[in-house]
C-alpha atoms as a PDB file:
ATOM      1  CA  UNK A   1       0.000   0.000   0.000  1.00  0.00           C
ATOM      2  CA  UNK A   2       2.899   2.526   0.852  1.00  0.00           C
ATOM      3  CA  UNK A   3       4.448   1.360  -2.459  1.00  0.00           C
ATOM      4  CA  UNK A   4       1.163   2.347  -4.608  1.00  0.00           C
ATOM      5  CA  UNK A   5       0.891   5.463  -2.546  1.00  0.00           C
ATOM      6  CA  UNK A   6       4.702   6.657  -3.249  1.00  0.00           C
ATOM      7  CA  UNK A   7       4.101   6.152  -6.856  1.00  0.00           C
ATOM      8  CA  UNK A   8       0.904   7.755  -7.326  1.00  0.00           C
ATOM      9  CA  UNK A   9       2.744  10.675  -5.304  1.00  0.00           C
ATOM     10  CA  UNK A  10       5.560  10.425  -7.335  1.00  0.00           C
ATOM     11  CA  UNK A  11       3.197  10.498 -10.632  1.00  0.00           C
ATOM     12  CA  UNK A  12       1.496  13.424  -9.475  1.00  0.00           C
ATOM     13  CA  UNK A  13       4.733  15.864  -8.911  1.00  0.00           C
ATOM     14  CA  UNK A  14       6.297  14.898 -12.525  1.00  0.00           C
ATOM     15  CA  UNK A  15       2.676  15.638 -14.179  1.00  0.00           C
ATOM     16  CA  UNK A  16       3.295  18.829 -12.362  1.00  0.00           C
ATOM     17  CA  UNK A  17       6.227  19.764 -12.877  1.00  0.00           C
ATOM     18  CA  UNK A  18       6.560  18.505 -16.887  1.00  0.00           C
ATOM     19  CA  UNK A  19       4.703  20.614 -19.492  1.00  0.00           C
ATOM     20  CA  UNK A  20       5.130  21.270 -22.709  1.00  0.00           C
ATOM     21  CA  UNK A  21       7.338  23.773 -24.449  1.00  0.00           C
ATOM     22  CA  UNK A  22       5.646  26.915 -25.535  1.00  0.00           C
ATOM     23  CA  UNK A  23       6.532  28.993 -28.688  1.00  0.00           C
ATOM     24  CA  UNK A  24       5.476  32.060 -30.306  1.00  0.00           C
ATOM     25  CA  UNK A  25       4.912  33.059 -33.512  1.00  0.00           C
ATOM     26  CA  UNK A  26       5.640  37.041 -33.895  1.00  0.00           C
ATOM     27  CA  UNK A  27       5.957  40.064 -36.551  1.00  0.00           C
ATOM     28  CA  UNK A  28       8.455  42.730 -35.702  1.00  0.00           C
ATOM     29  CA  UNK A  29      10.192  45.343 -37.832  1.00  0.00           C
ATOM     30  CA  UNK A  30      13.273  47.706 -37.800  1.00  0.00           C
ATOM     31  CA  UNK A  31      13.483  51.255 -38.891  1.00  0.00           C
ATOM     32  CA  UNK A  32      15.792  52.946 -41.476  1.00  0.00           C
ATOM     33  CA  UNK A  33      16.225  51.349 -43.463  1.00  0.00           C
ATOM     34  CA  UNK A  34      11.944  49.517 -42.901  1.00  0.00           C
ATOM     35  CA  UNK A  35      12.887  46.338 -42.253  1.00  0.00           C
ATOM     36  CA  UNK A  36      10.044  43.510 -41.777  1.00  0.00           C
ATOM     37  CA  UNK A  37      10.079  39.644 -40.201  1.00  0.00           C
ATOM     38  CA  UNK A  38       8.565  37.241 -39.642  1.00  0.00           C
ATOM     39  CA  UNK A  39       9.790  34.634 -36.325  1.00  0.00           C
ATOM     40  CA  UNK A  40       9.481  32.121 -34.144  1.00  0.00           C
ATOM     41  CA  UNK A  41      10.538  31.602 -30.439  1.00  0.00           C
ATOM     42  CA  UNK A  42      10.615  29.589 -27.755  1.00  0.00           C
ATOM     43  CA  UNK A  43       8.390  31.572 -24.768  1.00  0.00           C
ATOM     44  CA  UNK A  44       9.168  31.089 -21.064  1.00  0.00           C
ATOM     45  CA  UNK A  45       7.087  30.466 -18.235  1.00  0.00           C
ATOM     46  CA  UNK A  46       3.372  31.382 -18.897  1.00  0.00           C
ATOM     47  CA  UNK A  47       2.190  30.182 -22.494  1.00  0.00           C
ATOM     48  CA  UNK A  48       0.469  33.211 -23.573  1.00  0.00           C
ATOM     49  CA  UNK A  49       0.434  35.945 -26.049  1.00  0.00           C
ATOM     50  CA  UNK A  50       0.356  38.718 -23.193  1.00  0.00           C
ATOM     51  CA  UNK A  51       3.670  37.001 -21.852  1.00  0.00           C
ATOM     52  CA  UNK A  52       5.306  36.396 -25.114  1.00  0.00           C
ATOM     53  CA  UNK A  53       4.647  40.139 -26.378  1.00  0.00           C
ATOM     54  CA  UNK A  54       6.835  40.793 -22.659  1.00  0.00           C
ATOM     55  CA  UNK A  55       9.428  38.585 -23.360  1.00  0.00           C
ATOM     56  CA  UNK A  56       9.945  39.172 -27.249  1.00  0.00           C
ATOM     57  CA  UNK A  57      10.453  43.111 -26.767  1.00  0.00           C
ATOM     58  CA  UNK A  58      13.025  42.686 -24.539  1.00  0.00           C
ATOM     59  CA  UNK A  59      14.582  40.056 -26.744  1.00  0.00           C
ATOM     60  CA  UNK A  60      14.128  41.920 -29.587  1.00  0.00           C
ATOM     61  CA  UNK A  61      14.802  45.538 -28.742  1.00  0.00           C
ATOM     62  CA  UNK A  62      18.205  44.361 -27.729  1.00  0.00           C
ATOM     63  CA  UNK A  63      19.003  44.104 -31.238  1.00  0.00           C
ATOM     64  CA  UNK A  64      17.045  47.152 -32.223  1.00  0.00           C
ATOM     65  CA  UNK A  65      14.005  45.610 -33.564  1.00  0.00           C
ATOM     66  CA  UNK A  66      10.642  46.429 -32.681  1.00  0.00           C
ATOM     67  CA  UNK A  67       7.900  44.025 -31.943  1.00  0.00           C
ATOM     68  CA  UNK A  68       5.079  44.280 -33.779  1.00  0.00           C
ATOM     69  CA  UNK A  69       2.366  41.650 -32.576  1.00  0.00           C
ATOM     70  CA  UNK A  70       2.564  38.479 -31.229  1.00  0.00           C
ATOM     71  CA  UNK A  71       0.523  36.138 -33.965  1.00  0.00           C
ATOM     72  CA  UNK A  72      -0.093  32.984 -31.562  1.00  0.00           C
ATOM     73  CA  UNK A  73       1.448  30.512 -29.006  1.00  0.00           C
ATOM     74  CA  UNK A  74       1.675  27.281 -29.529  1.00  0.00           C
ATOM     75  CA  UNK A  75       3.570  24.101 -28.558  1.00  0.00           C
ATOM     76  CA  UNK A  76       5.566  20.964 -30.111  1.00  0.00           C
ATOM     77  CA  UNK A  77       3.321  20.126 -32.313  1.00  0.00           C
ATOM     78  CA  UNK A  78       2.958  23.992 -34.208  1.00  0.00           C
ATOM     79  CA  UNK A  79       6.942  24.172 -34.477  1.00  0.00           C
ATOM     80  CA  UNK A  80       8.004  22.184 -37.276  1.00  0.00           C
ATOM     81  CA  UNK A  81       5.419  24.227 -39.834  1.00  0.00           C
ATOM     82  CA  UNK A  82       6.320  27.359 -39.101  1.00  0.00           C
ATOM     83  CA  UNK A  83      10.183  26.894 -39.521  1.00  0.00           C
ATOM     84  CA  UNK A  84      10.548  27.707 -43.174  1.00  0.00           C
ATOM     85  CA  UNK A  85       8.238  30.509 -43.149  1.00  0.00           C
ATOM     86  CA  UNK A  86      10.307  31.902 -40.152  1.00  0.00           C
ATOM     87  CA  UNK A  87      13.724  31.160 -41.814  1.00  0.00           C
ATOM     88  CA  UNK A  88      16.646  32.995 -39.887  1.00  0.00           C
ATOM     89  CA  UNK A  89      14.479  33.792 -37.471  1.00  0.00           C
ATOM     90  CA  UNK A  90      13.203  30.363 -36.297  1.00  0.00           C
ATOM     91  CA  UNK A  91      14.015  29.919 -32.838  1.00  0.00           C
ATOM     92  CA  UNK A  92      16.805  33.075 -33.010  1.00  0.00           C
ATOM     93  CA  UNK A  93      14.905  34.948 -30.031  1.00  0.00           C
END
């Protein structure tokens, strides 16, 4: 019984502590030259587009681009499609 209780317990913190990765698909652009892209990144924490937008203008700005909007989160199973569309920016922020 203390067996079947440890591993239900034990079950029950690694469903808790594993999730899934989270992504983000985003527009952002430069100025001066207008510069445009279109990327992908991986999003920590929180899986939403309110947290994303926080984390990709940091990211971004750091490399003077400006984010435009975030276009969706996602996990796993979104990442593979987007990475030709994103090109040099898949997974660069």
């Amino acid at each position: 019984m203390k067996h079947t209780f440890l591993s239900l317990l034990i079950a029950t913190l690694w469903a808790g502590t594993a999730s899934a990765d989270c992504y983000a698909d985003y527009k952002a652009k430069r100025d001066d030259p207008l510069r445009l892209h279109y990327g992908v990144a991986a999003i920590d924490g929180d899986c939403s587009k309110s947290n994303a937008a926080d984390q990709l203008r940091q990211r971004l700005s750091a490399d003077d681009w400006k984010l435009l909007n975030v276009v969706g989160v996602f996990e796993d199973a979104g990442l593979e499609e987007r990475k030709e569309s994103a090109g040099e920016f898949f997974l660069r922020y």
